[in-house]
PDB file of N, CA and C in Angstrom:
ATOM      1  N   UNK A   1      14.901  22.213  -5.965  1.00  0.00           N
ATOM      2  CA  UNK A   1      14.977  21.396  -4.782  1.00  0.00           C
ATOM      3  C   UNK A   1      13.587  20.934  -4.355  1.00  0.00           C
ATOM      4  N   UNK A   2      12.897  21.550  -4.517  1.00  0.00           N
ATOM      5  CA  UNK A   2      11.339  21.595  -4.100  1.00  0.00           C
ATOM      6  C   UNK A   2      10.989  20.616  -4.965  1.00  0.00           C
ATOM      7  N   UNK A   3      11.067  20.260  -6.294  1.00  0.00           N
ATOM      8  CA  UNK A   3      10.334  19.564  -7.638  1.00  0.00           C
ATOM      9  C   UNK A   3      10.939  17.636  -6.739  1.00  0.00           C
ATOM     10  N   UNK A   4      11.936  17.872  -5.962  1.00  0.00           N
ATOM     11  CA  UNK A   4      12.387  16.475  -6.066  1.00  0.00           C
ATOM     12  C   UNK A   4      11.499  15.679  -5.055  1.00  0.00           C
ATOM     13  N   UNK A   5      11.138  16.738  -3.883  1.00  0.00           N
ATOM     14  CA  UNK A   5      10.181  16.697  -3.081  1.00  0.00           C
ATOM     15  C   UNK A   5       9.089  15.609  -3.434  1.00  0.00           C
ATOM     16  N   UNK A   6       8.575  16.224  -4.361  1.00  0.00           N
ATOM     17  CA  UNK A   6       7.419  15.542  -4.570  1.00  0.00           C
ATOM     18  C   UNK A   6       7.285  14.268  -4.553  1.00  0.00           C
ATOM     19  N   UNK A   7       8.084  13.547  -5.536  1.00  0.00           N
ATOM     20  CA  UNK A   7       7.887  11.787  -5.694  1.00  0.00           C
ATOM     21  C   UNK A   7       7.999  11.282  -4.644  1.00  0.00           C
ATOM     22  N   UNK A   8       8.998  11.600  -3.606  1.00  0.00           N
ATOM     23  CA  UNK A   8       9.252  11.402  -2.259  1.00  0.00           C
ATOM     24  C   UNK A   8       8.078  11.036  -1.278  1.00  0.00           C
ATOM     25  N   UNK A   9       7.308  12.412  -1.813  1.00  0.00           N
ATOM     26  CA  UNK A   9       6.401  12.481  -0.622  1.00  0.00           C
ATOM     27  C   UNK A   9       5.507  11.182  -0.974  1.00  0.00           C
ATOM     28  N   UNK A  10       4.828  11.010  -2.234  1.00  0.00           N
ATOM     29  CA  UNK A  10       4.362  10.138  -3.040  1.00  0.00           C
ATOM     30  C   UNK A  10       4.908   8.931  -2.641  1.00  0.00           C
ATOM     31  N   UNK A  11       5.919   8.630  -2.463  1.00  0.00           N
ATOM     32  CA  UNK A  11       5.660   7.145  -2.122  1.00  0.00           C
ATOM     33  C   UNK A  11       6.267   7.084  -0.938  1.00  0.00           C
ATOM     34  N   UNK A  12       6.567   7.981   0.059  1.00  0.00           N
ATOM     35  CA  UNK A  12       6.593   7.783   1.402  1.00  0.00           C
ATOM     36  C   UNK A  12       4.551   7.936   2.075  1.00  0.00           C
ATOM     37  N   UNK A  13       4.126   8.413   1.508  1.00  0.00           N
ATOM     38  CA  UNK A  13       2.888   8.366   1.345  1.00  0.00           C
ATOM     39  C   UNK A  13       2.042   6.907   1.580  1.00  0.00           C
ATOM     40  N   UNK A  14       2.273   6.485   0.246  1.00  0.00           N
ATOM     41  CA  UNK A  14       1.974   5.015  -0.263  1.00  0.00           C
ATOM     42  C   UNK A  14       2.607   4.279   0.994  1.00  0.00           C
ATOM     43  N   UNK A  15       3.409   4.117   1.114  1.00  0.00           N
ATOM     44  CA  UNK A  15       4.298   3.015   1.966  1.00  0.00           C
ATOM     45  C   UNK A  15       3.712   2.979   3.289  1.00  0.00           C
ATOM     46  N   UNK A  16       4.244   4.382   3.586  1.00  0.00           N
ATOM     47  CA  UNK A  16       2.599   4.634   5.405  1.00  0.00           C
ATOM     48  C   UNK A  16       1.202   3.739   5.081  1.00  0.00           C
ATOM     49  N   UNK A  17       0.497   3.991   4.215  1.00  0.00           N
ATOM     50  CA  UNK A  17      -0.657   3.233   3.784  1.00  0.00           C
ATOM     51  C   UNK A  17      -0.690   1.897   3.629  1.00  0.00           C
ATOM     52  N   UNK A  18       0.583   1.660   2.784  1.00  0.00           N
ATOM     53  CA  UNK A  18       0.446  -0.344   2.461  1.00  0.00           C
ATOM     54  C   UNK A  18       1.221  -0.451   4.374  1.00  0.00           C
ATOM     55  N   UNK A  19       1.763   0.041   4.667  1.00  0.00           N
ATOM     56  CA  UNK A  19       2.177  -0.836   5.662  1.00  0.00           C
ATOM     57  C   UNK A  19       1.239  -1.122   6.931  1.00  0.00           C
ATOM     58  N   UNK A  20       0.374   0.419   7.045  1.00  0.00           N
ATOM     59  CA  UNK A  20      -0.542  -0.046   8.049  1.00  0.00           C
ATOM     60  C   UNK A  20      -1.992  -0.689   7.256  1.00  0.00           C
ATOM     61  N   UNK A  21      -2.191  -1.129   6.076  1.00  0.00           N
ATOM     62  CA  UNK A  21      -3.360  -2.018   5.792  1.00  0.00           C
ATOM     63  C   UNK A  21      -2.438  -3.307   5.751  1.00  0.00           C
ATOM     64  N   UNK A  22      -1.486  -3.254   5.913  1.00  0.00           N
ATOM     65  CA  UNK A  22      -0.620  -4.842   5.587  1.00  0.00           C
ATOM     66  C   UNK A  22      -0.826  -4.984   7.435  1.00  0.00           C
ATOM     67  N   UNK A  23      -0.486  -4.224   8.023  1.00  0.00           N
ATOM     68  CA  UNK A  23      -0.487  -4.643   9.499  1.00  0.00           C
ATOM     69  C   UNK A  23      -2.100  -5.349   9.405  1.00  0.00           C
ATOM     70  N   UNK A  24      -3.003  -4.273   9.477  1.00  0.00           N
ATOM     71  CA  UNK A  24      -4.532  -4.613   9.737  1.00  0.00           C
ATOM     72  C   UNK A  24      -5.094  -5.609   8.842  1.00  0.00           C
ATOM     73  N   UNK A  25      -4.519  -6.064   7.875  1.00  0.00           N
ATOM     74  CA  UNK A  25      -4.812  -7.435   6.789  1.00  0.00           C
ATOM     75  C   UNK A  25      -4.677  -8.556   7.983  1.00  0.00           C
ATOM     76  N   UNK A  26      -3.268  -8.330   8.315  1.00  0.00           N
ATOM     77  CA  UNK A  26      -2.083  -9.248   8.887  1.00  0.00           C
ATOM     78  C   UNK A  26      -3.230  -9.894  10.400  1.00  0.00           C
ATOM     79  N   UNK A  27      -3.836  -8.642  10.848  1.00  0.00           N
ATOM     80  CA  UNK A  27      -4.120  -8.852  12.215  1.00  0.00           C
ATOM     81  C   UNK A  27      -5.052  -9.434  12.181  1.00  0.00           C
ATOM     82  N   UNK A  28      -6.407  -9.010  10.998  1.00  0.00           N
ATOM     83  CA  UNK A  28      -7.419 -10.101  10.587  1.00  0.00           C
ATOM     84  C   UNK A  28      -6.919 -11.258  10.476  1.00  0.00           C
ATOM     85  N   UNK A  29      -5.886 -11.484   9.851  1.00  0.00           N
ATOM     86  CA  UNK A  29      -5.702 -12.871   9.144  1.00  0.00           C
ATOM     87  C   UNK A  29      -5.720 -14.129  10.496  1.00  0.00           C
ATOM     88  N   UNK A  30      -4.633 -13.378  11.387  1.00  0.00           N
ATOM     89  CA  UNK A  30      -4.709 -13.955  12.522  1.00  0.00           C
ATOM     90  C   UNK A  30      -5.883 -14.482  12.867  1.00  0.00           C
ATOM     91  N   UNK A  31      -6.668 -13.479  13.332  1.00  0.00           N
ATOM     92  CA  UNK A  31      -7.863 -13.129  14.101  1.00  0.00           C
ATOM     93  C   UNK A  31      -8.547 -14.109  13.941  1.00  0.00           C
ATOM     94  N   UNK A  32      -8.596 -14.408  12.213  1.00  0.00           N
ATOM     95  CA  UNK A  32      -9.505 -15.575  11.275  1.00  0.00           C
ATOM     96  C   UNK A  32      -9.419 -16.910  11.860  1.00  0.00           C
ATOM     97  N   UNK A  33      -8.292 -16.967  12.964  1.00  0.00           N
ATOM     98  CA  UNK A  33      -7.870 -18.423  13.152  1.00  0.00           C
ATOM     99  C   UNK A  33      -8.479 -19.074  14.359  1.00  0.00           C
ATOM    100  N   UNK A  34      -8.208 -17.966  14.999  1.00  0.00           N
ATOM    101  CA  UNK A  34      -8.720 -18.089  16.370  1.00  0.00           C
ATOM    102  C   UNK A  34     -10.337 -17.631  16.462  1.00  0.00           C
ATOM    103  N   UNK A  35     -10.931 -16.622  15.881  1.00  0.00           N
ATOM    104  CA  UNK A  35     -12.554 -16.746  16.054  1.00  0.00           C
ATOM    105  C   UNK A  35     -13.052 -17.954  14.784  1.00  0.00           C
ATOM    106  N   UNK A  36     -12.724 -19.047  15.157  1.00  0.00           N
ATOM    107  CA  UNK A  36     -13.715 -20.457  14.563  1.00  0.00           C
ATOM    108  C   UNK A  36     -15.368 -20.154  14.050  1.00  0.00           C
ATOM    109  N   UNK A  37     -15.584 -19.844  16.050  1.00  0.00           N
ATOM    110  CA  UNK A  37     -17.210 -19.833  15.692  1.00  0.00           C
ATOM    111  C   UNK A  37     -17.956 -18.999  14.829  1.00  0.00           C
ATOM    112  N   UNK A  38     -17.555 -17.663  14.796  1.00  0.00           N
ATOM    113  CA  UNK A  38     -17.673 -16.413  13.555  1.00  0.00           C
ATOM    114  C   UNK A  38     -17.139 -16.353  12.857  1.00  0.00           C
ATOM    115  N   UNK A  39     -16.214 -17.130  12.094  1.00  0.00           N
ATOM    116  CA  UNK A  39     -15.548 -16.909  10.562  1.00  0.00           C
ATOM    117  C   UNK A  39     -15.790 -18.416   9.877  1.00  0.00           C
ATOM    118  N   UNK A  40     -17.165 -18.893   9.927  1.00  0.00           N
ATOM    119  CA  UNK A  40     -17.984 -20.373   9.094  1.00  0.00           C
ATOM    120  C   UNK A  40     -17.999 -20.342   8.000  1.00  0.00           C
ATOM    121  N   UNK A  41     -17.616 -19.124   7.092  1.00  0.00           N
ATOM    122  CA  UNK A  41     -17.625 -18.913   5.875  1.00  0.00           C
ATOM    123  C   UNK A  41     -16.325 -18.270   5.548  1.00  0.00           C
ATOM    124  N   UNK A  42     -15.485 -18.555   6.033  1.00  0.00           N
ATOM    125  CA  UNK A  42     -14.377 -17.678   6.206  1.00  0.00           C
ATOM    126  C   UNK A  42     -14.258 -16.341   5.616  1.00  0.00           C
ATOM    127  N   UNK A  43     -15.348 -16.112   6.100  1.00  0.00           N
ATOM    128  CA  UNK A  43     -15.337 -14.586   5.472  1.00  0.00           C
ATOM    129  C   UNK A  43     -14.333 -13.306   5.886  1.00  0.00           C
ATOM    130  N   UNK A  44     -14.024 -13.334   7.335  1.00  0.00           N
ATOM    131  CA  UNK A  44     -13.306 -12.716   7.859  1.00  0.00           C
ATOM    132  C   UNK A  44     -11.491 -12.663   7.040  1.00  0.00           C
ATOM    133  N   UNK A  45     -11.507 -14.266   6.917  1.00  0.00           N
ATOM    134  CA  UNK A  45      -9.911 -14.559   5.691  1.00  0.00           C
ATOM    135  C   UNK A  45     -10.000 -14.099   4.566  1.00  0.00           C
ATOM    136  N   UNK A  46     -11.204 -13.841   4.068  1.00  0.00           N
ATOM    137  CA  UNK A  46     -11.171 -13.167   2.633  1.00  0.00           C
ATOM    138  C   UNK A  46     -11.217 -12.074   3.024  1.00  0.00           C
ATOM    139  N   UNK A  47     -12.058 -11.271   3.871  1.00  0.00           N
ATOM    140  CA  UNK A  47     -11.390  -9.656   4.092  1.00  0.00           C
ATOM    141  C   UNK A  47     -10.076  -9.126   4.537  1.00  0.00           C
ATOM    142  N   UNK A  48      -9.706 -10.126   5.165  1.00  0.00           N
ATOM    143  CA  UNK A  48      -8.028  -9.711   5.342  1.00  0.00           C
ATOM    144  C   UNK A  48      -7.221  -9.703   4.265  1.00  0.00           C
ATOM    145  N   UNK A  49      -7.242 -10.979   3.579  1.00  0.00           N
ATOM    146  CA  UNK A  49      -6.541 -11.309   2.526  1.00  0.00           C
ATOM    147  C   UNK A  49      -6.873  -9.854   1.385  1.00  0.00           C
ATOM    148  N   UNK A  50      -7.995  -9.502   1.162  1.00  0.00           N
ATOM    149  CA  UNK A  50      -8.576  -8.383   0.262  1.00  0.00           C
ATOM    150  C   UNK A  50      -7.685  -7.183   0.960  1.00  0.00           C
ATOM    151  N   UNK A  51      -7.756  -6.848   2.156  1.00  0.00           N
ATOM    152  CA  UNK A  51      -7.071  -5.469   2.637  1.00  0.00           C
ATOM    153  C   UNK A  51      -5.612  -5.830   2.360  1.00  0.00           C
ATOM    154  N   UNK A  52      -4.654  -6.810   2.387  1.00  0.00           N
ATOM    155  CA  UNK A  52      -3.068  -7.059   2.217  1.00  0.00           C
ATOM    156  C   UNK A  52      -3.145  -7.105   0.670  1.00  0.00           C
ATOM    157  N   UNK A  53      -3.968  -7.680  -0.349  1.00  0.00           N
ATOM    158  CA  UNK A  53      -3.413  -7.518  -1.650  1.00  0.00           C
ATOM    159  C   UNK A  53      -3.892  -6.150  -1.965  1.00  0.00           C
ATOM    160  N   UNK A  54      -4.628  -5.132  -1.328  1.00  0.00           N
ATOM    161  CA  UNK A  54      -4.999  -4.040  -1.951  1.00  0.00           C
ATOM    162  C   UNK A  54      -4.095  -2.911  -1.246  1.00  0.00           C
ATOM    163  N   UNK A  55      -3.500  -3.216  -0.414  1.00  0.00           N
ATOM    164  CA  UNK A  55      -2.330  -2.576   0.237  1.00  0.00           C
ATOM    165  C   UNK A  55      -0.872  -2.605  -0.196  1.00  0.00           C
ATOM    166  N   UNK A  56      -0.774  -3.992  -1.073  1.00  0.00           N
ATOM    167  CA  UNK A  56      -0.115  -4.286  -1.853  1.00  0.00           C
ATOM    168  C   UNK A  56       0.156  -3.478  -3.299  1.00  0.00           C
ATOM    169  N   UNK A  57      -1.110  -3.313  -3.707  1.00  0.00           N
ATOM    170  CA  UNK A  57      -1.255  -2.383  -5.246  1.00  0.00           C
ATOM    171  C   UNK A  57      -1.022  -1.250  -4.770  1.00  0.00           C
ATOM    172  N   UNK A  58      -1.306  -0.611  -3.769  1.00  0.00           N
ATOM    173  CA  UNK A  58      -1.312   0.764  -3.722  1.00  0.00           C
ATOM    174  C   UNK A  58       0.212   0.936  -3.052  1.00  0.00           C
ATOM    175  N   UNK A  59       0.948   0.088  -2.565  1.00  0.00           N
ATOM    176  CA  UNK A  59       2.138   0.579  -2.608  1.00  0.00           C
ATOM    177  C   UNK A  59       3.250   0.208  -4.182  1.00  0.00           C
ATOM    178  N   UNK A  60       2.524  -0.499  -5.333  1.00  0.00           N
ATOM    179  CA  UNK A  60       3.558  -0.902  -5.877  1.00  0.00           C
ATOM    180  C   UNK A  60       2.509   0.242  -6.981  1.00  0.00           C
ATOM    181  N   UNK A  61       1.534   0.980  -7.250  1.00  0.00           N
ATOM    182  CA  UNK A  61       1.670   2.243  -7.579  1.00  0.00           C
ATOM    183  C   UNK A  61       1.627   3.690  -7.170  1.00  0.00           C
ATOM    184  N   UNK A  62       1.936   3.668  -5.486  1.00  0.00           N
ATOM    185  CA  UNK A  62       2.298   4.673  -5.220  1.00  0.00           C
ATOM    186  C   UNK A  62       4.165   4.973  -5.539  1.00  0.00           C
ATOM    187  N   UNK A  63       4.297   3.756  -5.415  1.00  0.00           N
ATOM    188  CA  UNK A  63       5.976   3.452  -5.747  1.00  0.00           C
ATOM    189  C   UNK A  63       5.969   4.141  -7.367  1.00  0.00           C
ATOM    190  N   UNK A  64       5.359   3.645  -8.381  1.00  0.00           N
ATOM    191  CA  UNK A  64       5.345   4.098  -9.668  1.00  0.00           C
ATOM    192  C   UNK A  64       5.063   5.321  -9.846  1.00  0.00           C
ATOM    193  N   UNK A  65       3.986   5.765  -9.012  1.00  0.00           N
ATOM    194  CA  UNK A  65       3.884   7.447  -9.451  1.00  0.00           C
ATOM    195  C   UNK A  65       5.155   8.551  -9.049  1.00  0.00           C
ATOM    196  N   UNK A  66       5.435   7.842  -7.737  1.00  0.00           N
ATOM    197  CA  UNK A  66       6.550   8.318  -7.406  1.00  0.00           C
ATOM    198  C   UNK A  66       7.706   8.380  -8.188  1.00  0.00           C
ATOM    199  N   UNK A  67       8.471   7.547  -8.514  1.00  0.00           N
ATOM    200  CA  UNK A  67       8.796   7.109  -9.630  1.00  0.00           C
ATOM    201  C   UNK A  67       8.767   7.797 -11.323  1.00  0.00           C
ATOM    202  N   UNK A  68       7.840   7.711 -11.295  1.00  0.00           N
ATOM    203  CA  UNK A  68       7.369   8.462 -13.007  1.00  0.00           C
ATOM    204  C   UNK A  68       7.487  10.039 -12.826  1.00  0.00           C
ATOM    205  N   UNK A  69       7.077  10.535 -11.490  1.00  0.00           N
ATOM    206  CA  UNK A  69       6.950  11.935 -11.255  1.00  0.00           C
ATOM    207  C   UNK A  69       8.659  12.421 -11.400  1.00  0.00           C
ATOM    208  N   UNK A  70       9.699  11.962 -10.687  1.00  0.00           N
ATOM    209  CA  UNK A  70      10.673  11.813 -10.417  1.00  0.00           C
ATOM    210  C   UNK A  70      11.101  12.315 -12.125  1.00  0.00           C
ATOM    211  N   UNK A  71      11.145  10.854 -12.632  1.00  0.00           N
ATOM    212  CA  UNK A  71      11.840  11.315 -14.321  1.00  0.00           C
ATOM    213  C   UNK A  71      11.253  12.431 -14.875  1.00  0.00           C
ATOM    214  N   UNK A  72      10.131  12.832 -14.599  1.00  0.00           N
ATOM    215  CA  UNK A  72       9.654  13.357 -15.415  1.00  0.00           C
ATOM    216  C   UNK A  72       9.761  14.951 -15.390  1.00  0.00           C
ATOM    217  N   UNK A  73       9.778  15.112 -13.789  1.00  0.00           N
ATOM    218  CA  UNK A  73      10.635  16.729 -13.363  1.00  0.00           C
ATOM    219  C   UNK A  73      12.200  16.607 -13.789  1.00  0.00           C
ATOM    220  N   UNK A  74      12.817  15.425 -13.864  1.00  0.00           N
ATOM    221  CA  UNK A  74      14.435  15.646 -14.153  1.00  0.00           C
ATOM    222  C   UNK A  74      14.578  15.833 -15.890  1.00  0.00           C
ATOM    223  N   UNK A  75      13.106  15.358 -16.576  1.00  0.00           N
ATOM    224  CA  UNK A  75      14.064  15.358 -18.176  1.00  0.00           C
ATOM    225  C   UNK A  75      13.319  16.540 -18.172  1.00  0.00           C
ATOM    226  N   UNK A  76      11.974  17.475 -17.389  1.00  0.00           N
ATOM    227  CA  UNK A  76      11.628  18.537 -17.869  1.00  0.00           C
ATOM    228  C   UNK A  76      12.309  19.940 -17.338  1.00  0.00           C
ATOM    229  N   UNK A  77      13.536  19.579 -16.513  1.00  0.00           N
ATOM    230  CA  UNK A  77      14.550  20.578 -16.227  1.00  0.00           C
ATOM    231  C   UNK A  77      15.774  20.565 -17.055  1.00  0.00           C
ATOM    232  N   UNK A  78      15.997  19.832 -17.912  1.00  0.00           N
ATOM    233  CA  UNK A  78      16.817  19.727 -19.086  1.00  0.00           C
ATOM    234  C   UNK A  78      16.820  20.566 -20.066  1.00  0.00           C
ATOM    235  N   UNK A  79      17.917  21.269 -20.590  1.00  0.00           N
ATOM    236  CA  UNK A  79      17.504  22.254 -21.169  1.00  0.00           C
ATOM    237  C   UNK A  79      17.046  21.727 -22.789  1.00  0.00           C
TER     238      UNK A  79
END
């Protein structure tokens, strides 16, 4: 019961993480629109944009580890 645990935690993990860097991407992105005078290089849109696609990877391989961990306790409880 304990072994199933794990992947679980693993990408309930991940998901907490992409969702609050997807929020804080999200809130830059905004942000980018409305401060004109400080984002001349839009630098501020490329750091948002950088925190939502990297929030992105880490939930689509926290999803996989989760995932892989999963099969991999069920075929190694097989007799």
């Amino acid at each position: 019961m304990n072994t199933r645990y794990e992947g679980k935690a693993i990408t309930q993990m991940c998901k907490m993480m992409a969702s609050v860097g997807l929020i804080v991407g999200f809130a830059l992105f905004l942000l980018s629109f409305i401060a004109n005078n400080y984002n001349k290089d839009f630098f501020l849109t490329i750091i948002s944009l950088g925190i939502m696609g990297s929030s992105m990877f880490m939930f689509g391989f926290g999803t996989f580890m989760g995932i892989l961990t999963d099969t991999f306790q069920k075929g190694e409880a097989k007799p």
